[in-house]
C-alpha atoms as a PDB file:
ATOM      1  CA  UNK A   1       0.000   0.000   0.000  1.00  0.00           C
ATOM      2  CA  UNK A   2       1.323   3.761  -0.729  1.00  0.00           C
ATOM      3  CA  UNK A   3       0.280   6.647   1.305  1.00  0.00           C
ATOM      4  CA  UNK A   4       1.436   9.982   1.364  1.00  0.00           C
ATOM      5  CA  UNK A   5       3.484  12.888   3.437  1.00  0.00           C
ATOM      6  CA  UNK A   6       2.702  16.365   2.080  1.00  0.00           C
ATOM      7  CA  UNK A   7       1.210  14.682  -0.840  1.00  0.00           C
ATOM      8  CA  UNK A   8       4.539  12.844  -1.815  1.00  0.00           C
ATOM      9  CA  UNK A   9       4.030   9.331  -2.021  1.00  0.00           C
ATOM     10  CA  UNK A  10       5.223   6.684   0.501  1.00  0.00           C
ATOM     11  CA  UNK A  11       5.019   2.956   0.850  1.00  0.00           C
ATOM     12  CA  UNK A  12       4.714   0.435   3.110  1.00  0.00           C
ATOM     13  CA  UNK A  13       7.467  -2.348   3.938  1.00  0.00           C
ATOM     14  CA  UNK A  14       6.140  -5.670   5.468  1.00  0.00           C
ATOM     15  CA  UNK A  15       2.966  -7.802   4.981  1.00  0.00           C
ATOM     16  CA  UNK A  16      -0.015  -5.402   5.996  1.00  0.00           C
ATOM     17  CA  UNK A  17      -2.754  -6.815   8.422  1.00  0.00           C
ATOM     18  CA  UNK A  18      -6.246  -7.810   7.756  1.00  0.00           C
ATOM     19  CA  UNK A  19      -9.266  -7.866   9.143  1.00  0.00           C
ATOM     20  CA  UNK A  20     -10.039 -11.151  10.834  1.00  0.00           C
ATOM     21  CA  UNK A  21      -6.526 -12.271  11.613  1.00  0.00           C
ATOM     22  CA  UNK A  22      -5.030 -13.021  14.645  1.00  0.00           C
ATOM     23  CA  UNK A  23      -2.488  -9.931  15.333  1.00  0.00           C
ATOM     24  CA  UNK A  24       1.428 -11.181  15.410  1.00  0.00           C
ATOM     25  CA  UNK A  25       3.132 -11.230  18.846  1.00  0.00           C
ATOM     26  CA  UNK A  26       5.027  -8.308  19.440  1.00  0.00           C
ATOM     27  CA  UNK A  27       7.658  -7.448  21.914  1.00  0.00           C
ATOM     28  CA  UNK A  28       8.421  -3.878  22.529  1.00  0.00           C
ATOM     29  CA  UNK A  29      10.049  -1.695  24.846  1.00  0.00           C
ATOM     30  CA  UNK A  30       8.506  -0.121  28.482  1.00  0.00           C
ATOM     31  CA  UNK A  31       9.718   3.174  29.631  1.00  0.00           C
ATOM     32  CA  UNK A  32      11.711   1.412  31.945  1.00  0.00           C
ATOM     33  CA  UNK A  33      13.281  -0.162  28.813  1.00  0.00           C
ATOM     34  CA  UNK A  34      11.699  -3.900  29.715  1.00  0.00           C
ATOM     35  CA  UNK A  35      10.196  -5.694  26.973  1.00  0.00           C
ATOM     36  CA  UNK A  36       6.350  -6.201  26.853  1.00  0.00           C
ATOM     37  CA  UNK A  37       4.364  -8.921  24.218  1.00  0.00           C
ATOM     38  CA  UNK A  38       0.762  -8.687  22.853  1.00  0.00           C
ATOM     39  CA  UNK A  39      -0.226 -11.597  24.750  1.00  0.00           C
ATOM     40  CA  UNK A  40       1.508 -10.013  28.187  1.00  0.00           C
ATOM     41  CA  UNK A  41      -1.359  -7.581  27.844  1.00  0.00           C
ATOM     42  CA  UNK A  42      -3.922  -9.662  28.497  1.00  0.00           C
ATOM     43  CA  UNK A  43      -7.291 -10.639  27.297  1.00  0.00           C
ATOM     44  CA  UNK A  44      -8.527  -7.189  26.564  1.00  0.00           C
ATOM     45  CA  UNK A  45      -9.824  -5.234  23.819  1.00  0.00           C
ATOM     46  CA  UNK A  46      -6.965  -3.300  22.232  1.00  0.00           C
ATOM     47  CA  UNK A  47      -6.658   0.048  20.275  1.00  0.00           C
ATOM     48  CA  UNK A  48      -3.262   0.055  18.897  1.00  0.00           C
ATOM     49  CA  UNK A  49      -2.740   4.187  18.207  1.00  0.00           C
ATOM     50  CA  UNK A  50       0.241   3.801  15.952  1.00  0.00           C
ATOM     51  CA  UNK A  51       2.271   6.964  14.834  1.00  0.00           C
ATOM     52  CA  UNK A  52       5.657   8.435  13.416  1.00  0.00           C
ATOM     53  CA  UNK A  53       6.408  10.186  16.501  1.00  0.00           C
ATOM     54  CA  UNK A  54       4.548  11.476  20.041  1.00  0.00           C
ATOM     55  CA  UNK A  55       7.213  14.352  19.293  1.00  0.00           C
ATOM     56  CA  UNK A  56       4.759  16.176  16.249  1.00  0.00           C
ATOM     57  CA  UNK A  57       1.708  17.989  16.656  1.00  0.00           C
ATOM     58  CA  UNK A  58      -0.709  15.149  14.801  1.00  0.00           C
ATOM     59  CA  UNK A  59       0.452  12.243  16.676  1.00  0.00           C
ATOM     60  CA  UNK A  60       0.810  13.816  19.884  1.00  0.00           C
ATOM     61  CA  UNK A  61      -3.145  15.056  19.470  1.00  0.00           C
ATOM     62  CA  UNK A  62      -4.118  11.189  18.201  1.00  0.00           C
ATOM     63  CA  UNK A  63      -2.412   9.977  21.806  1.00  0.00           C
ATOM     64  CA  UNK A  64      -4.460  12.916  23.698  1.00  0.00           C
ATOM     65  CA  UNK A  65      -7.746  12.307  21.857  1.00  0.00           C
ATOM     66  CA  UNK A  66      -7.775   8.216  22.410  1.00  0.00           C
ATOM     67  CA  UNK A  67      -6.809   8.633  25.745  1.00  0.00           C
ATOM     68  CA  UNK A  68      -8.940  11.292  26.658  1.00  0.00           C
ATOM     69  CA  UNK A  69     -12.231   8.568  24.367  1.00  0.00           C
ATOM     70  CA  UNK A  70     -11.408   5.708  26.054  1.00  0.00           C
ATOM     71  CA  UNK A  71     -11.286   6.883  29.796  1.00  0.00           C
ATOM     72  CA  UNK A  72     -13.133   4.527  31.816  1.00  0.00           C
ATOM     73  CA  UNK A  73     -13.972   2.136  29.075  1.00  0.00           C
ATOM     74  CA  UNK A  74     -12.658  -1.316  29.189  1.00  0.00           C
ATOM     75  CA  UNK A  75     -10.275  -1.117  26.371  1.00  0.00           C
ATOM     76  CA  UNK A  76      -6.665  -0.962  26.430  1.00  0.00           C
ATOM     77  CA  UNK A  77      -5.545   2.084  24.296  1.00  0.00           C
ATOM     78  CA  UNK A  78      -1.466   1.609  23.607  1.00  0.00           C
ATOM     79  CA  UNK A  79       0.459   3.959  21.761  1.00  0.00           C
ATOM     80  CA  UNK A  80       3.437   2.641  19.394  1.00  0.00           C
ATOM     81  CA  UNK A  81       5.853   4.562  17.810  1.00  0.00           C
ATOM     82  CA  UNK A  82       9.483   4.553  17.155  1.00  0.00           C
ATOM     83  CA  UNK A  83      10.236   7.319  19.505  1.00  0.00           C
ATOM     84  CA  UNK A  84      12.688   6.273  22.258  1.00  0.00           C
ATOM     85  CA  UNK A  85      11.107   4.960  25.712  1.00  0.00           C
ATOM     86  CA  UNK A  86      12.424   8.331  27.433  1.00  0.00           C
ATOM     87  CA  UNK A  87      10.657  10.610  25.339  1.00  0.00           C
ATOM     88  CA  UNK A  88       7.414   8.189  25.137  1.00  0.00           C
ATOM     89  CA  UNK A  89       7.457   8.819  28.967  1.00  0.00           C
ATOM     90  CA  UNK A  90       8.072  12.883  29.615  1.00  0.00           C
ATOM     91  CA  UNK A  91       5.255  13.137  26.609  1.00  0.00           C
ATOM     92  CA  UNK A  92       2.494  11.277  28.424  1.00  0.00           C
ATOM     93  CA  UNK A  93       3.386  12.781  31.603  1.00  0.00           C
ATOM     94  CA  UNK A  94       3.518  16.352  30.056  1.00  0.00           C
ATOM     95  CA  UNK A  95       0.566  15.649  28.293  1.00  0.00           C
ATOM     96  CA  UNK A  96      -1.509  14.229  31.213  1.00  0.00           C
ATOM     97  CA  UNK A  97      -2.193  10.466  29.448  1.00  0.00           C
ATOM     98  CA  UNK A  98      -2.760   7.783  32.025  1.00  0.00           C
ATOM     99  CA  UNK A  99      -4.487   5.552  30.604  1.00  0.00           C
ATOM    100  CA  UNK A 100      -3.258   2.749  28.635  1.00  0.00           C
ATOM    101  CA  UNK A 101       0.346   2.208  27.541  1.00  0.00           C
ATOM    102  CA  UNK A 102       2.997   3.985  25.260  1.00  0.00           C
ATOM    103  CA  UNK A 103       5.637   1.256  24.180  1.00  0.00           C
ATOM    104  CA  UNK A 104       8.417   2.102  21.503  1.00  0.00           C
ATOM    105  CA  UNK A 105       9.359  -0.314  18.655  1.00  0.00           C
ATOM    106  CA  UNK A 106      13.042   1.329  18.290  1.00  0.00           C
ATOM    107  CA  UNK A 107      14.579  -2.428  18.419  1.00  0.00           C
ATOM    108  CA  UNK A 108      11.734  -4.136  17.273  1.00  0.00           C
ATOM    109  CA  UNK A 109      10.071  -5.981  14.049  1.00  0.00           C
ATOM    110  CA  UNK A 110       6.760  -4.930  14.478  1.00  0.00           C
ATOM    111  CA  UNK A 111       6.993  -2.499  11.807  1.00  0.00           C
ATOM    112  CA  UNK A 112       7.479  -4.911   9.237  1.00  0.00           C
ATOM    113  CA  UNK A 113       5.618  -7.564  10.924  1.00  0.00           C
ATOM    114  CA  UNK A 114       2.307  -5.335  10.839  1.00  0.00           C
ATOM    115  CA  UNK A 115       3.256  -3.845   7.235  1.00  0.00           C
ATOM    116  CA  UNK A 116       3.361  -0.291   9.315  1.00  0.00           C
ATOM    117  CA  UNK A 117       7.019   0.989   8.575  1.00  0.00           C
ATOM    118  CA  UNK A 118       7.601   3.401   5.873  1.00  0.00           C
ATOM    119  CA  UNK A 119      10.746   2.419   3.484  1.00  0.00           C
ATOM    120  CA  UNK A 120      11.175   5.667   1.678  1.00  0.00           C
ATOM    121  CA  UNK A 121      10.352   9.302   2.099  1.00  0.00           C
ATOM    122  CA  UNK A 122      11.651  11.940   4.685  1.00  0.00           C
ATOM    123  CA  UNK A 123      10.310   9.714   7.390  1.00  0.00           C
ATOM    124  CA  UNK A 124      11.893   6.190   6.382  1.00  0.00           C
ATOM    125  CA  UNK A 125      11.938   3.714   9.108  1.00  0.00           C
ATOM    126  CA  UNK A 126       9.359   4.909  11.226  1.00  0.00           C
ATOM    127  CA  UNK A 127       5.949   3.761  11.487  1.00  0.00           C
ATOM    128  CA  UNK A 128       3.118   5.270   9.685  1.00  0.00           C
ATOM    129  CA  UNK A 129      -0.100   6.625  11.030  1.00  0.00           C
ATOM    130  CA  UNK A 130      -2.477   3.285  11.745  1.00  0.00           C
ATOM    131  CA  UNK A 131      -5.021   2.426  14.051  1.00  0.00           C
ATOM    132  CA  UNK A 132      -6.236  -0.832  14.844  1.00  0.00           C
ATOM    133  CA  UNK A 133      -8.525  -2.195  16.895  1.00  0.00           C
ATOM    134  CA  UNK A 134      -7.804  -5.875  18.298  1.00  0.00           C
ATOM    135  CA  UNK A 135     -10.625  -7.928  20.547  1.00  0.00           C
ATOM    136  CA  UNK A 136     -10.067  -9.308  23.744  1.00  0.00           C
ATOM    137  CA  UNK A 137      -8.606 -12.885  21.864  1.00  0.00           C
ATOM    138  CA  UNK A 138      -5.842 -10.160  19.634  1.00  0.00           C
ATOM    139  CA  UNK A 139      -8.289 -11.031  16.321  1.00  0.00           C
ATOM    140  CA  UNK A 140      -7.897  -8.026  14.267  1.00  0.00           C
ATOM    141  CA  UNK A 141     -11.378  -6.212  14.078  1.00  0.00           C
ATOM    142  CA  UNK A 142     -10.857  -2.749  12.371  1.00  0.00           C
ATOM    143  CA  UNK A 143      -8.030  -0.999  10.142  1.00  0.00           C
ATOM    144  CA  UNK A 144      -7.487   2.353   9.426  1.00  0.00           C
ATOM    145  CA  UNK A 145      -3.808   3.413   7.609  1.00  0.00           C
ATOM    146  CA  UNK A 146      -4.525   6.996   7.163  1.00  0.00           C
ATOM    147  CA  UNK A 147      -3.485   7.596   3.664  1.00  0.00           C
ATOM    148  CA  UNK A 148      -2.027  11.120   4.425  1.00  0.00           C
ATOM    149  CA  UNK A 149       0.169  10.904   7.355  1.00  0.00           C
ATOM    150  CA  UNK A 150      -0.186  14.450   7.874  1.00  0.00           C
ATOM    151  CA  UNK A 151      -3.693  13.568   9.026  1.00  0.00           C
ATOM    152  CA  UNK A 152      -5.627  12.408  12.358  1.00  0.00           C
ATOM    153  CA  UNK A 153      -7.341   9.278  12.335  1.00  0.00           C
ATOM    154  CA  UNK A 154     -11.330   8.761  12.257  1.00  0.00           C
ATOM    155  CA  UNK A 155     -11.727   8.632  15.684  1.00  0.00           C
ATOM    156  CA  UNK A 156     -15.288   8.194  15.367  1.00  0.00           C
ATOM    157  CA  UNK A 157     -15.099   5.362  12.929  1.00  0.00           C
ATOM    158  CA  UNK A 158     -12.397   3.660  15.674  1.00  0.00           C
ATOM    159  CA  UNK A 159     -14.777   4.083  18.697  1.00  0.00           C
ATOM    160  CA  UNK A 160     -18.167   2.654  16.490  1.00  0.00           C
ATOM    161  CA  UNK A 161     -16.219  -0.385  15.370  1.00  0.00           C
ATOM    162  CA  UNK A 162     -15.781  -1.007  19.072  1.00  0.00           C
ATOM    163  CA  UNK A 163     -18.896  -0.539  19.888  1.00  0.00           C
ATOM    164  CA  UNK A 164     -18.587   2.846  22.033  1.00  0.00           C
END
């Protein structure tokens, strides 16, 4: 799949997701720079907020606006991006989100292994802008790969697909 960044194109590297799948086991990286799986997060519903970086004004609001949705609901939001675990952590406590968690994928497949990483363009080898929404048994049940990374997510689209 090709998107685009300020209208240039960009494309995808790894096999992108589908609806109905089981998601792939991840491990990524904790603030305190442990390593956390899919399955260690238990048998929750799951919005996975992917983005670039928590460090530009688009992802930062995506992160703000989920968590801010999803307070009190039973569903997991986490945020994944390839921003180091440091900065994940002074942005969610500058920015007030508690809820959920915000796990980097510096030193991780999961790009490719969700078909999220961008190969080419100004922001090569991070992960585009994707959300998806996982059930409590991590079967895929809603994708959206914003096709202009520039651009926030359908939040409301997200939220129906849940149910919420």
């Amino acid at each position: 799949m090709t998107l685009t960044f300020k209208g240039k194109t960009i494309h995808l590297k790894g096999k992108p997701l589908e609806v109905g799948q089981k998601a792939p086991d991840f491990n990524l990286t904790q603030a305190d720079l442990s390593e956390i799986s899919l399955a260690d997060l238990g048998p929750v519903a799951k919005v996975l907020n992917i983005v670039p970086s928590l460090d530009t004004n688009v992802c930062s609001t995506s992160a703000k606006k989920f968590n801010d949705k999803l307070k009190g609901k039973e569903v997991l939001l986490v945020n994944i991006s390839m921003d180091l675990p440091f900065a994940q952590d002074r942005f969610c406590k500058a920015s007030g989100i508690e809820n959920g968690k915000t796990l980097s994928a510096f030193r991780s497949s999961f790009g490719e292994d969700y078909g999220v990483l961008m190969q080419d363009g100004p922001l090569a080898n991070l992960l585009s802008r994707v959300v998806v929404l996982l059930d409590k048994n991590n079967k895929v049940l809603y994708i959206e790969k914003v096709p202009e990374i520039t651009h926030e997510p359908n939040y409301d689209a997200a939220l129906k697909a849940l149910g919420l």
